[in-house]
C-alpha atoms as a PDB file:
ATOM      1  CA  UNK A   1      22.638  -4.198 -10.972  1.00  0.00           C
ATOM      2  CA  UNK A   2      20.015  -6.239  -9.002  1.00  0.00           C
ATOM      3  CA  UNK A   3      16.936  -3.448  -9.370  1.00  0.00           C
ATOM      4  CA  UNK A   4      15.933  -5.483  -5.567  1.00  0.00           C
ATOM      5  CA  UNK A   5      18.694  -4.112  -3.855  1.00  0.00           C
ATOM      6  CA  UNK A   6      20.080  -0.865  -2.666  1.00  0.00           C
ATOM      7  CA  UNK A   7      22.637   0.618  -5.072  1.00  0.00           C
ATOM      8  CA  UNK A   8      23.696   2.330  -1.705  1.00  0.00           C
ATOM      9  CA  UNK A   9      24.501  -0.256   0.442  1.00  0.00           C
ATOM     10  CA  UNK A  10      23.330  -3.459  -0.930  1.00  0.00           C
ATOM     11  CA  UNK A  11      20.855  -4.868   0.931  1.00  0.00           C
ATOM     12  CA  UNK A  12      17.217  -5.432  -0.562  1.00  0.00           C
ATOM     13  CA  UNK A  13      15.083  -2.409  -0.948  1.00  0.00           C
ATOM     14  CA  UNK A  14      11.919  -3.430  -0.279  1.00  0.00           C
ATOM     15  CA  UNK A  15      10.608  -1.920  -3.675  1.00  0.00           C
ATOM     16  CA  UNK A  16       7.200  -3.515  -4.876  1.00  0.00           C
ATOM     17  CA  UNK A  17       7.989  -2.528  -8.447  1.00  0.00           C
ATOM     18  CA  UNK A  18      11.629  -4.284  -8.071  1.00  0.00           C
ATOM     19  CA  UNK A  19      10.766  -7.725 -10.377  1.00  0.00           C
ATOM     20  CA  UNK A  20       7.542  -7.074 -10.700  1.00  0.00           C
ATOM     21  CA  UNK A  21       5.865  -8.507 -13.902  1.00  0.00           C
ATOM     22  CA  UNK A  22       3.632  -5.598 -14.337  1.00  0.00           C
ATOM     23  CA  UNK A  23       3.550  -1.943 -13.104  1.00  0.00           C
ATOM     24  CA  UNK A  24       2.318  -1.659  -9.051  1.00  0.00           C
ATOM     25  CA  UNK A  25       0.211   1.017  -7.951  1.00  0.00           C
ATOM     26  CA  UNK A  26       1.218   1.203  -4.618  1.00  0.00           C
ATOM     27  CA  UNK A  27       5.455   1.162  -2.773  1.00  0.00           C
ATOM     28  CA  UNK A  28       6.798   2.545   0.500  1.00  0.00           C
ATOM     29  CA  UNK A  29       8.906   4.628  -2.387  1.00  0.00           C
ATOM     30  CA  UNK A  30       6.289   6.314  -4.496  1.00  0.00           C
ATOM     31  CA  UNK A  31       5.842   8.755  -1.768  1.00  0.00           C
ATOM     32  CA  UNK A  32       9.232   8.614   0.243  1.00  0.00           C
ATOM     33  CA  UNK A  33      11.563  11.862   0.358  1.00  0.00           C
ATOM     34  CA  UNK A  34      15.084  11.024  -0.584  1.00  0.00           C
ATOM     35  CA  UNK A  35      18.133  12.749   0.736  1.00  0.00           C
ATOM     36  CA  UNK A  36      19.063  14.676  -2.300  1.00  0.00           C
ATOM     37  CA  UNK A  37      23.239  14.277  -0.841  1.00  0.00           C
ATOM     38  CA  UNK A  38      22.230   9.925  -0.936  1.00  0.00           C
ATOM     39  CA  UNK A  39      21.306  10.340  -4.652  1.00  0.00           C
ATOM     40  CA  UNK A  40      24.289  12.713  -5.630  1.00  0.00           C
ATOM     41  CA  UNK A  41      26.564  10.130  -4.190  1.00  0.00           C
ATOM     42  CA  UNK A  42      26.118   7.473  -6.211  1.00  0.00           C
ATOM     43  CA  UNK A  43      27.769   7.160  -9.866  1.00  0.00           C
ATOM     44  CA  UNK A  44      25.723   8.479 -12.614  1.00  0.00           C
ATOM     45  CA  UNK A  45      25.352   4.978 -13.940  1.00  0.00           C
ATOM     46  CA  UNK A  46      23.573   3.996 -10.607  1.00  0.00           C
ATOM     47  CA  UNK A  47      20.833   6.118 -10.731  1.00  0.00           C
ATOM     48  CA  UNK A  48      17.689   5.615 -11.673  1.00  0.00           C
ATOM     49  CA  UNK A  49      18.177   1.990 -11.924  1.00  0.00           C
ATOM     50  CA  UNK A  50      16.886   0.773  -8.527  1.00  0.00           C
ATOM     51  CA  UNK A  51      15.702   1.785  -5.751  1.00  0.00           C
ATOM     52  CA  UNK A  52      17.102   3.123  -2.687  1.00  0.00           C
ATOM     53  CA  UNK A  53      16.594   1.258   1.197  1.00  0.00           C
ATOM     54  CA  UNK A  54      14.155   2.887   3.234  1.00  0.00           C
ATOM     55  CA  UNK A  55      17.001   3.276   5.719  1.00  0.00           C
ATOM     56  CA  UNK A  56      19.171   4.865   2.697  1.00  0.00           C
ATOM     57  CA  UNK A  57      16.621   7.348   0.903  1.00  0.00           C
ATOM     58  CA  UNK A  58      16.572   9.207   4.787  1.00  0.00           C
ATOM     59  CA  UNK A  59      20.174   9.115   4.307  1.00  0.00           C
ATOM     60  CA  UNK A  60      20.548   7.525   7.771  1.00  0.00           C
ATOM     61  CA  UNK A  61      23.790   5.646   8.500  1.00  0.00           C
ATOM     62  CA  UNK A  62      24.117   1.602   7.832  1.00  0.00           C
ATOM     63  CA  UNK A  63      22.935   0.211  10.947  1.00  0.00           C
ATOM     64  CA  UNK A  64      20.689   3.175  11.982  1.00  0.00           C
ATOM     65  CA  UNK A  65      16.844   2.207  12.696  1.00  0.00           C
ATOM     66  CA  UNK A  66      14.209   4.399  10.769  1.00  0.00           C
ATOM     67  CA  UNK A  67      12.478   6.520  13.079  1.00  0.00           C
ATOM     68  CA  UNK A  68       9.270   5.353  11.638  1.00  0.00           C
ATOM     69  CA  UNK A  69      10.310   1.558  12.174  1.00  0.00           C
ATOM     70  CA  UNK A  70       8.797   1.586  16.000  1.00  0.00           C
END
């Protein structure tokens, strides 16, 4: 599994810490809240190993612009 993309749907995640070197101290997912039903979805060995997309973690439908993406 790429840990840049979305185990979800596959596209990149936008995750700071995704190839990063070191640790980062700051990432869009640090602080996001994640659909609980987008995490139980995916297959145990999924988890944990990437991130989710933005437009995943709200559990918003492929194609669907994040509210806060104005």
């Amino acid at each position: 599994m790429n840990p840049a993309h979305c185990p979800c749907c596959g596209q990149r995640n936008q995750c700071a810490q995704a190839g990063a070197a070191a640790p980062v101290t700051e990432c869009w997912c640090f602080g996001a809240a994640v659909d609980p039903e987008v995490l139980d979805s995916l297959p145990p060995e999924q988890r944990n190993s990437a991130c989710l997309c933005p437009r995943c973690a709200q559990g918003l439908a492929p194609g669907t612009t994040s509210p806060s993406a104005d």
